[in-house]
C-alpha atoms as a PDB file:
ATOM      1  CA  UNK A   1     -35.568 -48.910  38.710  1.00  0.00           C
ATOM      2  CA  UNK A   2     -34.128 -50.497  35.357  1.00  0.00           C
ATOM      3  CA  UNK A   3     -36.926 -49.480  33.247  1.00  0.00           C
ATOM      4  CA  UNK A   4     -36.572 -46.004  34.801  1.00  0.00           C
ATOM      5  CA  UNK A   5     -33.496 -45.848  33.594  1.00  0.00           C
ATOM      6  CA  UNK A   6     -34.295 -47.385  30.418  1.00  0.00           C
ATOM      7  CA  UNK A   7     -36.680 -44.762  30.004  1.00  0.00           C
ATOM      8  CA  UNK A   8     -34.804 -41.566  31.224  1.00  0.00           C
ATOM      9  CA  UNK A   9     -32.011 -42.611  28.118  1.00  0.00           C
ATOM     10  CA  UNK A  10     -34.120 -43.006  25.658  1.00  0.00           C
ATOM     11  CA  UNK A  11     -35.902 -39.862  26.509  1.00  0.00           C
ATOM     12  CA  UNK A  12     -32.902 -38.086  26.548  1.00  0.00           C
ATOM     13  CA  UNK A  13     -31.807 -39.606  23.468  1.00  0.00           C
ATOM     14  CA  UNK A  14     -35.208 -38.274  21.640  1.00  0.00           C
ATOM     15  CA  UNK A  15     -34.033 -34.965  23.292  1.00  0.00           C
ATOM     16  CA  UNK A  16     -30.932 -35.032  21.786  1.00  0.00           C
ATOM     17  CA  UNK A  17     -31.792 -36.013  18.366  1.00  0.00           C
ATOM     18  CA  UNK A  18     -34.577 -33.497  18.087  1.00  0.00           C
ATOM     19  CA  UNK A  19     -32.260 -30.460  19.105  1.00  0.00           C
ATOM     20  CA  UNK A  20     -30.061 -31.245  16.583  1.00  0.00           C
ATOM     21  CA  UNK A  21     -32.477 -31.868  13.744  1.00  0.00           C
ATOM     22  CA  UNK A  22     -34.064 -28.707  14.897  1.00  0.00           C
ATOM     23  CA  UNK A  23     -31.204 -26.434  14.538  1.00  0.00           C
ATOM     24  CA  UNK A  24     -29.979 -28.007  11.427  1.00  0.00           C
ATOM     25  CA  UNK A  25     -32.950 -26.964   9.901  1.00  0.00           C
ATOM     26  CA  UNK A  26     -33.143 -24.166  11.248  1.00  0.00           C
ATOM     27  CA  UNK A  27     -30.477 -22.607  10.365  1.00  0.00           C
ATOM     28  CA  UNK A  28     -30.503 -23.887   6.553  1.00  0.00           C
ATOM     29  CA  UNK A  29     -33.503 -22.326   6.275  1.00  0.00           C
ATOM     30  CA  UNK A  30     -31.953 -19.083   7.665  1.00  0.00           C
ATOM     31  CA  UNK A  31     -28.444 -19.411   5.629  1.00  0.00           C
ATOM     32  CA  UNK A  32     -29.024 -21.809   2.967  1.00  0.00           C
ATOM     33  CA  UNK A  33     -27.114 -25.374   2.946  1.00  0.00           C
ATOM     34  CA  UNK A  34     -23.688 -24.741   2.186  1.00  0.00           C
ATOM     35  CA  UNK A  35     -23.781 -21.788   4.611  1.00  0.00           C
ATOM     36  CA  UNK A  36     -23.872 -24.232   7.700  1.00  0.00           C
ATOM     37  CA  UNK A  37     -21.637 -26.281   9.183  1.00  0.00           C
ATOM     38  CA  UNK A  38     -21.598 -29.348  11.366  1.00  0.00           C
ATOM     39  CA  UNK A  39     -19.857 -27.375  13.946  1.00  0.00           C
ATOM     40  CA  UNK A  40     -22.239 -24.602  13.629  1.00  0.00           C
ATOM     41  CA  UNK A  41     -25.720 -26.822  14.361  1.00  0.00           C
ATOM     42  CA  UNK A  42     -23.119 -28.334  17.237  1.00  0.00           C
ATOM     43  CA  UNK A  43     -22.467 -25.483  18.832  1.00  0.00           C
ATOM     44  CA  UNK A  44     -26.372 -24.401  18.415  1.00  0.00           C
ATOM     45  CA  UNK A  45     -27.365 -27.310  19.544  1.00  0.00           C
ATOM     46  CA  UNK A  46     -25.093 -27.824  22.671  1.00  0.00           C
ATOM     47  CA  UNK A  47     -23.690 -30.829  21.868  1.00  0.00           C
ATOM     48  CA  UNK A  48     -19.937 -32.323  20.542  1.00  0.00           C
ATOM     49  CA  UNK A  49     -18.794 -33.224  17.007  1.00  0.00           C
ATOM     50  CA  UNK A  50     -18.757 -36.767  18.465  1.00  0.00           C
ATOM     51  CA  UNK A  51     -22.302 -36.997  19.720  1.00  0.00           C
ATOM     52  CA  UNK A  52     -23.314 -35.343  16.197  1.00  0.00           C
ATOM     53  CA  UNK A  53     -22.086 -38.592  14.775  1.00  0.00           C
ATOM     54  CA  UNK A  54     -22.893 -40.370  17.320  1.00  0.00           C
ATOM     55  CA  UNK A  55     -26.762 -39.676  15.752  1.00  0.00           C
ATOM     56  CA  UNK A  56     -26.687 -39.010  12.145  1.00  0.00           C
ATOM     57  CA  UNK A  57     -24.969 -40.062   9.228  1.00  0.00           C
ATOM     58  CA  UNK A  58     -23.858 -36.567   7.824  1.00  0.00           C
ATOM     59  CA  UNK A  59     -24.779 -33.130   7.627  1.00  0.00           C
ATOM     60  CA  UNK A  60     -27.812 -33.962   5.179  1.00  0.00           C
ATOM     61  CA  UNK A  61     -29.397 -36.794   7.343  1.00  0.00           C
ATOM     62  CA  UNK A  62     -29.590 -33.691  10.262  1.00  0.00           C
ATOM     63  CA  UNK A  63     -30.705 -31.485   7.298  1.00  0.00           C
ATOM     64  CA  UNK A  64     -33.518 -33.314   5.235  1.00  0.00           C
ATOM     65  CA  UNK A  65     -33.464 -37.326   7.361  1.00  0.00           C
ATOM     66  CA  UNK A  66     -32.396 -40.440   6.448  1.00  0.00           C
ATOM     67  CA  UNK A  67     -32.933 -41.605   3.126  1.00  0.00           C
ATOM     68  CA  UNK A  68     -36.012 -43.328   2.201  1.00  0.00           C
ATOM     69  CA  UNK A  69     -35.512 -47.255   3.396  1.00  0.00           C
ATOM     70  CA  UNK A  70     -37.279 -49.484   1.119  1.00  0.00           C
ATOM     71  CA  UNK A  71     -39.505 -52.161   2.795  1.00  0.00           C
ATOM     72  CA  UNK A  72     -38.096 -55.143   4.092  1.00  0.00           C
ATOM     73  CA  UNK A  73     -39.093 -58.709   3.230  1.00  0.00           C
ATOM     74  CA  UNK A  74     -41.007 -59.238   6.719  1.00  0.00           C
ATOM     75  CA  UNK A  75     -43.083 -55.866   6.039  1.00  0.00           C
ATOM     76  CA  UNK A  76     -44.147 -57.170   3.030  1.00  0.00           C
ATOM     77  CA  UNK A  77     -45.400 -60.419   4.111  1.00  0.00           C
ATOM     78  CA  UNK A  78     -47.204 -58.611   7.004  1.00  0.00           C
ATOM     79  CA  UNK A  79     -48.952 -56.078   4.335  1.00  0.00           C
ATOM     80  CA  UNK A  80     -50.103 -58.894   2.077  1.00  0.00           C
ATOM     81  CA  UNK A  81     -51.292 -61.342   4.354  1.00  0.00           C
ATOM     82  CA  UNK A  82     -53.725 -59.635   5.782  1.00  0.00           C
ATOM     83  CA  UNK A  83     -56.889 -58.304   3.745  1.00  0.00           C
ATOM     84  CA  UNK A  84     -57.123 -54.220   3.643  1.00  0.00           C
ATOM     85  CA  UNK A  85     -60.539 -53.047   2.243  1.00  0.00           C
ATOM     86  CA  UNK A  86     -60.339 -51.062   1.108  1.00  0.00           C
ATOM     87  CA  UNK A  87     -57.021 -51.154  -0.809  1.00  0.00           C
ATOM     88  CA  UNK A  88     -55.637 -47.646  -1.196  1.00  0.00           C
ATOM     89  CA  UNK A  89     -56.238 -45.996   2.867  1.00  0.00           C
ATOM     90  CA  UNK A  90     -53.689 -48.984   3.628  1.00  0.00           C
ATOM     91  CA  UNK A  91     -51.168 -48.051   1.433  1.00  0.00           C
ATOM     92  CA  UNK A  92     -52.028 -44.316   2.461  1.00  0.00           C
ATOM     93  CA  UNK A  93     -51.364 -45.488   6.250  1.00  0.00           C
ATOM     94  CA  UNK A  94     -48.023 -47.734   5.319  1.00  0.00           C
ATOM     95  CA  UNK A  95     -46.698 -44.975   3.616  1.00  0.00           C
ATOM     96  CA  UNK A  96     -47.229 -42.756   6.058  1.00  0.00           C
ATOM     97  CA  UNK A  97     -45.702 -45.023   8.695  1.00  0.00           C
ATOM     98  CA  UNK A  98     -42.818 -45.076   6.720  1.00  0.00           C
ATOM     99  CA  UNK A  99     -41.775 -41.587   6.653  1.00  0.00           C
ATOM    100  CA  UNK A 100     -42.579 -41.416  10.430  1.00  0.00           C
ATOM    101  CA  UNK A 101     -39.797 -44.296  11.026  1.00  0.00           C
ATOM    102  CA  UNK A 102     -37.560 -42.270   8.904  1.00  0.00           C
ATOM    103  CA  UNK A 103     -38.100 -38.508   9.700  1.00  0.00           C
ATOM    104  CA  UNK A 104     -40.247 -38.886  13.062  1.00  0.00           C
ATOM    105  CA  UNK A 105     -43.090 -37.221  13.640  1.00  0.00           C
ATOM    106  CA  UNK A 106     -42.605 -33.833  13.837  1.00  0.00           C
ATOM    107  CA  UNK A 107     -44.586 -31.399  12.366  1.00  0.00           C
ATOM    108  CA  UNK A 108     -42.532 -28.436  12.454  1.00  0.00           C
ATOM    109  CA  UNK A 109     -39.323 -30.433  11.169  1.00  0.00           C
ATOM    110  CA  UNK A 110     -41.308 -31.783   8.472  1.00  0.00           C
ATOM    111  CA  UNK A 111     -42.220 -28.300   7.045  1.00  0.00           C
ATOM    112  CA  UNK A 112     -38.513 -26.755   7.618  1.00  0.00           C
ATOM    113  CA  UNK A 113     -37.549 -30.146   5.562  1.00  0.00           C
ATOM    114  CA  UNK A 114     -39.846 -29.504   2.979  1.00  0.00           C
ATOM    115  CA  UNK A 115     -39.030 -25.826   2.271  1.00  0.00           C
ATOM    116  CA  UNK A 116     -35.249 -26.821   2.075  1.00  0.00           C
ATOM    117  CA  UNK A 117     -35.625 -29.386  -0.300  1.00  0.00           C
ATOM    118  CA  UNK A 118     -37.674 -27.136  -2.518  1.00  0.00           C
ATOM    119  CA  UNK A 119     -34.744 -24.364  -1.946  1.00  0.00           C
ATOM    120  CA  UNK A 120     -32.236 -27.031  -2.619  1.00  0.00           C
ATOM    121  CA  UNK A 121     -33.503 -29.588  -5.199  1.00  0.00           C
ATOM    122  CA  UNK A 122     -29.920 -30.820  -5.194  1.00  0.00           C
ATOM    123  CA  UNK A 123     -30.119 -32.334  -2.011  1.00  0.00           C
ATOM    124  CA  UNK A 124     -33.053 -34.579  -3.619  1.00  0.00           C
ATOM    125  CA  UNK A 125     -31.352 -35.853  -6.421  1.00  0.00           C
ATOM    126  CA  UNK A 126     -28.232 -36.894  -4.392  1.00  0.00           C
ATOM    127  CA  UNK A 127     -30.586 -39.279  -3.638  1.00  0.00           C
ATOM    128  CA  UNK A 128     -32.380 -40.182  -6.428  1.00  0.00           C
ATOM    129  CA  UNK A 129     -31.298 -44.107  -6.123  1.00  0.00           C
ATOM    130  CA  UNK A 130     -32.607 -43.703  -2.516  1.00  0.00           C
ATOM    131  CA  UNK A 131     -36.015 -42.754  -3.545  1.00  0.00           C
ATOM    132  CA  UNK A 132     -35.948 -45.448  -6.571  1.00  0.00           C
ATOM    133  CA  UNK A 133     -35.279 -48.977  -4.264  1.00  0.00           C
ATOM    134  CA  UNK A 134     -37.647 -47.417  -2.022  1.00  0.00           C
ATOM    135  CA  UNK A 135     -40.243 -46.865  -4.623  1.00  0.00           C
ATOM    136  CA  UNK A 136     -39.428 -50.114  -6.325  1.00  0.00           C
ATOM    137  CA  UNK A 137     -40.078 -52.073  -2.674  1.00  0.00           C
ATOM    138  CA  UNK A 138     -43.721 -50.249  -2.587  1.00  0.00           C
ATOM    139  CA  UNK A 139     -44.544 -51.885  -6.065  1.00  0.00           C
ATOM    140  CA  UNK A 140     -43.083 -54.960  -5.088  1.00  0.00           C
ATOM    141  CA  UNK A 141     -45.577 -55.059  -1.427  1.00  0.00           C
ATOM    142  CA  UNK A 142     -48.483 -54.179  -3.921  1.00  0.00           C
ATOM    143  CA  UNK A 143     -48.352 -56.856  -6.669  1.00  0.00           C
ATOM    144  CA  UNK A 144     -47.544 -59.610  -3.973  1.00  0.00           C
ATOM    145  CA  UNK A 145     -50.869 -58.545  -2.152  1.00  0.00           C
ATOM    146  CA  UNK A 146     -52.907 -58.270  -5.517  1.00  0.00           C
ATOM    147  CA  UNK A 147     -51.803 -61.739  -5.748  1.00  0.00           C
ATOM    148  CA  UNK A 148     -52.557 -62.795  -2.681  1.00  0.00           C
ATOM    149  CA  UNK A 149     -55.839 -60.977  -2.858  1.00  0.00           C
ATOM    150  CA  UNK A 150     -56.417 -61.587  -6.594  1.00  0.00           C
ATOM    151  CA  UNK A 151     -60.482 -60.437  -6.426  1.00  0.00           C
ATOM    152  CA  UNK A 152     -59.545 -57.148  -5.377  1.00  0.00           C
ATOM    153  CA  UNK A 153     -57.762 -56.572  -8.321  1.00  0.00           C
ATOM    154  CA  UNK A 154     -59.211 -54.050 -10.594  1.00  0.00           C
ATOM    155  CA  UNK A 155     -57.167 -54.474 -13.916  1.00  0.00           C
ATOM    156  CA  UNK A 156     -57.066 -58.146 -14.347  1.00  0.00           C
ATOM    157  CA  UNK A 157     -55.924 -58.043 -17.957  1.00  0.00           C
ATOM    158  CA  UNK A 158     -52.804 -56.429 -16.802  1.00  0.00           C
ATOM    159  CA  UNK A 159     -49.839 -57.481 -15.640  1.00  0.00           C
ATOM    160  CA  UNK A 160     -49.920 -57.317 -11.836  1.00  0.00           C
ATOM    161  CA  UNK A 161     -46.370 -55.220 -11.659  1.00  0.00           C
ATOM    162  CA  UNK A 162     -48.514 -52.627 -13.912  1.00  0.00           C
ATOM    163  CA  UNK A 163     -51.617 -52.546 -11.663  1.00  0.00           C
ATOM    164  CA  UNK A 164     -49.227 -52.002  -8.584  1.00  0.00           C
ATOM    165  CA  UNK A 165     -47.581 -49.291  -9.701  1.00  0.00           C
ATOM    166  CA  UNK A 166     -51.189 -47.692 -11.049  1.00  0.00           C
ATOM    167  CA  UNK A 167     -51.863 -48.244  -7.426  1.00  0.00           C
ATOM    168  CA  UNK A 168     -48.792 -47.098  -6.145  1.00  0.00           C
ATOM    169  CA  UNK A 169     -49.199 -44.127  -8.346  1.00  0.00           C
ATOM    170  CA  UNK A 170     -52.241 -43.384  -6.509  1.00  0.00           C
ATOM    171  CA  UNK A 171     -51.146 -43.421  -3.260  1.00  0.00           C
ATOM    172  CA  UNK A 172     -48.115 -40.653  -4.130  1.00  0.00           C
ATOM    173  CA  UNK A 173     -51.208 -38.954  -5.513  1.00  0.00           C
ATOM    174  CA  UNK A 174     -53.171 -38.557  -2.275  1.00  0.00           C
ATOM    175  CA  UNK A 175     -49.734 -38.050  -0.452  1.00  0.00           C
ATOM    176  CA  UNK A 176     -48.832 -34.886  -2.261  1.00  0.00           C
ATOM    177  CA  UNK A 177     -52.429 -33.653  -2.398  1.00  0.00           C
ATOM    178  CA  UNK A 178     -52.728 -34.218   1.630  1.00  0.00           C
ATOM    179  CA  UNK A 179     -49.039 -32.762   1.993  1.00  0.00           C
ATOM    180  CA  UNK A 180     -50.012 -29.097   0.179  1.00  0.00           C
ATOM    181  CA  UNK A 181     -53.087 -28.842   1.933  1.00  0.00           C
ATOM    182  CA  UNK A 182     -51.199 -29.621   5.507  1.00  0.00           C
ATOM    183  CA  UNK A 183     -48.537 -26.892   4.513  1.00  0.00           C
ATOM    184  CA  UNK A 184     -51.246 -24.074   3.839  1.00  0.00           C
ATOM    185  CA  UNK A 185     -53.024 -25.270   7.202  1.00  0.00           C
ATOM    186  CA  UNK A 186     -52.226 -24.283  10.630  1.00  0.00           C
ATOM    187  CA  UNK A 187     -51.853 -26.988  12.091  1.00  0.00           C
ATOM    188  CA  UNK A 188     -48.431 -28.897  12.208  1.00  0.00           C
ATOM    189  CA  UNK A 189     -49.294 -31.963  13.664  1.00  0.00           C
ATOM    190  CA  UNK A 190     -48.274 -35.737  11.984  1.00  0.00           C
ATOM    191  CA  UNK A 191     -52.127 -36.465  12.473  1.00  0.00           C
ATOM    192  CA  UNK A 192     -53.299 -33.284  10.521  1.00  0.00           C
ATOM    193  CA  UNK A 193     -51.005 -34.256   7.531  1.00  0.00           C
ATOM    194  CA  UNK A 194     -52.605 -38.366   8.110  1.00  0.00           C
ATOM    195  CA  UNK A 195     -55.884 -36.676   8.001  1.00  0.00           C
ATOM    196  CA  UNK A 196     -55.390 -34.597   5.055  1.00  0.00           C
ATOM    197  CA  UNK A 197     -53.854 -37.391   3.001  1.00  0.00           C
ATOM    198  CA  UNK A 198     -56.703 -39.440   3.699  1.00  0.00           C
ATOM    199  CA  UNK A 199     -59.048 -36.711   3.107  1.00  0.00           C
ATOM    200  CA  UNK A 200     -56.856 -36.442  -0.078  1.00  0.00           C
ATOM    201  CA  UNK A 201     -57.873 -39.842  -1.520  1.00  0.00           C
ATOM    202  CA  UNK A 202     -61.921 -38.615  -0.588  1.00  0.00           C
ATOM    203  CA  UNK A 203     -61.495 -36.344  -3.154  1.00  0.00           C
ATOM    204  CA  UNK A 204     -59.516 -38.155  -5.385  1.00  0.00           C
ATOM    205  CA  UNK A 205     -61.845 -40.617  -5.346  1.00  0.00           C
ATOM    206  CA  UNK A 206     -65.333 -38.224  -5.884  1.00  0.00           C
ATOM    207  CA  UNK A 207     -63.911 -36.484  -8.922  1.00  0.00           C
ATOM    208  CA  UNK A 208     -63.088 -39.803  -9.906  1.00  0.00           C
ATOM    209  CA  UNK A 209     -66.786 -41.314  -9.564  1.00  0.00           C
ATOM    210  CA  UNK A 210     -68.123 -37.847 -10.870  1.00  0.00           C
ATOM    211  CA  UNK A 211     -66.650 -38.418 -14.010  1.00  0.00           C
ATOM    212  CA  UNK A 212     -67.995 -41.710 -14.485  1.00  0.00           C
ATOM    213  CA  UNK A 213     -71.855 -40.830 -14.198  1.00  0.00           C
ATOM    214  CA  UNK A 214     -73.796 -40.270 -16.869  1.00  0.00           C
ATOM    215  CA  UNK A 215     -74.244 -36.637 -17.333  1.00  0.00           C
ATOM    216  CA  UNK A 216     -77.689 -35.391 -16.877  1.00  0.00           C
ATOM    217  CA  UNK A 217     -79.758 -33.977 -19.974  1.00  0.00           C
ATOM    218  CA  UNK A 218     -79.558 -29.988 -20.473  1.00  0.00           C
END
C-alpha cells in the first residue's frame, strides 16, 4: 500500500509539472514571452501561484527548462572508467541523457521550447554562463577519459583539453544535425530525436571518410 502511494504522488507530480510546462509554452508561442504571465499559465493550468513555485524556479524554467547543469564529479568518474568504443555515440548518448534530466522527455515540449528560443534569443543569452560551466564540465569528462583511455586518442600531439573539445565539438555537431532533421520529421518522440542524432554522426562520419579516399582517375 506504501509504494501505491508512493507511486500515485509521483504520478501526480509528473502530471502536474507537465500541465504547467505545457501551457507555458503554449501560450508563449501564441503571445510571445512578455505577453504571459505566471498567473496566466496558473490559471491555464489549474493550479495556484504557490504550487507554480512549488515546481519551477521562475517563469523561464516553465518557459524554456532549467538551465543546463554541468556534470558532476561522480558522472565523470562513471563516463571515464568505463571503455566506450566507440568514442563519440557515448558522448552522443550522455548528452542526450542530459537534456532529458533537465527538460524531460517530451517531444512536443521540446519543439514549443525550441521555436521560443529561436523567437526569443534573449532568453538564451540570459543564460549564457549556464551553457558555458555546462560546456566546460563536457570537456572536462572528455580529456579525463582520453587519459584514462590514452590509445583511443586520435591527436596525440595535442594537448588533451584541445582533443576534448575537438571531440566535444563533434558531438554538438551530430546534436544539431539530429535536432533539424527531428524538427522537419513527424515524429515527436525523445527516441526519434536519439535516433536522428545518432544517425547524425553516420553521416558525419561518411562525408568524413569520403573525403579521405583517394579520388578515382577521370
Amino acid at each position: 500500500m506504501k509504494e501505491e502511494n508512493v507511486s500515485l504522488r509521483e504520478t501526480k507530480r509528473r502530471a502536474t509539472r507537465a500541465a504547467i510546462e505545457d501551457h507555458a509554452t503554449r501560450l508563449v508561442l501564441e503571445r510571445g514571452f512578455d505577453a504571459v504571465t505566471v498567473d496566466d499559465i496558473c490559471q491555464a493550468a489549474g493550479v495556484s501561484k504557490r504550487t507554480f513555485f512549488n515546481y519551477m524556479e521562475s517563469k523561464d524554467t516553465a518557459v524554456i527548462g532549467p538551465a543546463p547543469t554541468p556534470l558532476t564529479q561522480e558522472e565523470m568518474e562513471r563516463f571515464a572508467a568505463d571503455e566506450h568504443v566507440p568514442l563519440l555515440p557515448a558522448l552522443i548518448d550522455m548528452a542526450l541523457k542530459n537534456i532529458s534530466n533537465n527538460s524531460g522527455t517530451d517531444g512536443k515540449i521540446l519543439r514549443r521550447r525550441k521555436a521560443i528560443r529561436q523567437n526569443h534569443p534573449r532568453l538564451v543569452f540570459d543564460r549564457m554562463a549556464s551553457f558555458n560551466e555546462a560546456h566546460d564540465s563536457y570537456a572536462q569528462a572528455i580529456a579525463s577519459y582520453l587519459n584514462s583511455h590514452p590509445h583511443q586518442r586520435q591527436m596525440p600531439d595535442e594537448d588533451v583539453f584541445a582533443e576534448a573539445r575537438s571531440w566535444l565539438m563533434a558531438t554538438t555537431s551530430c546534436l544539431q544535425l539530429g535536432m533539424h532533421h527531428w524538427l522537419a520529421s513527424d515524429n515527436e518522440s525523445f527516441e526519434a530525436l536519439t535516433d536522428y542524432c545518432h544517425r547524425a554522426h553516420t553521416h558525419l562520419e561518411a562525408i568524413t571518410s569520403a573525403h579521405h579516399k583517394p579520388q578515382a582517375e577521370p
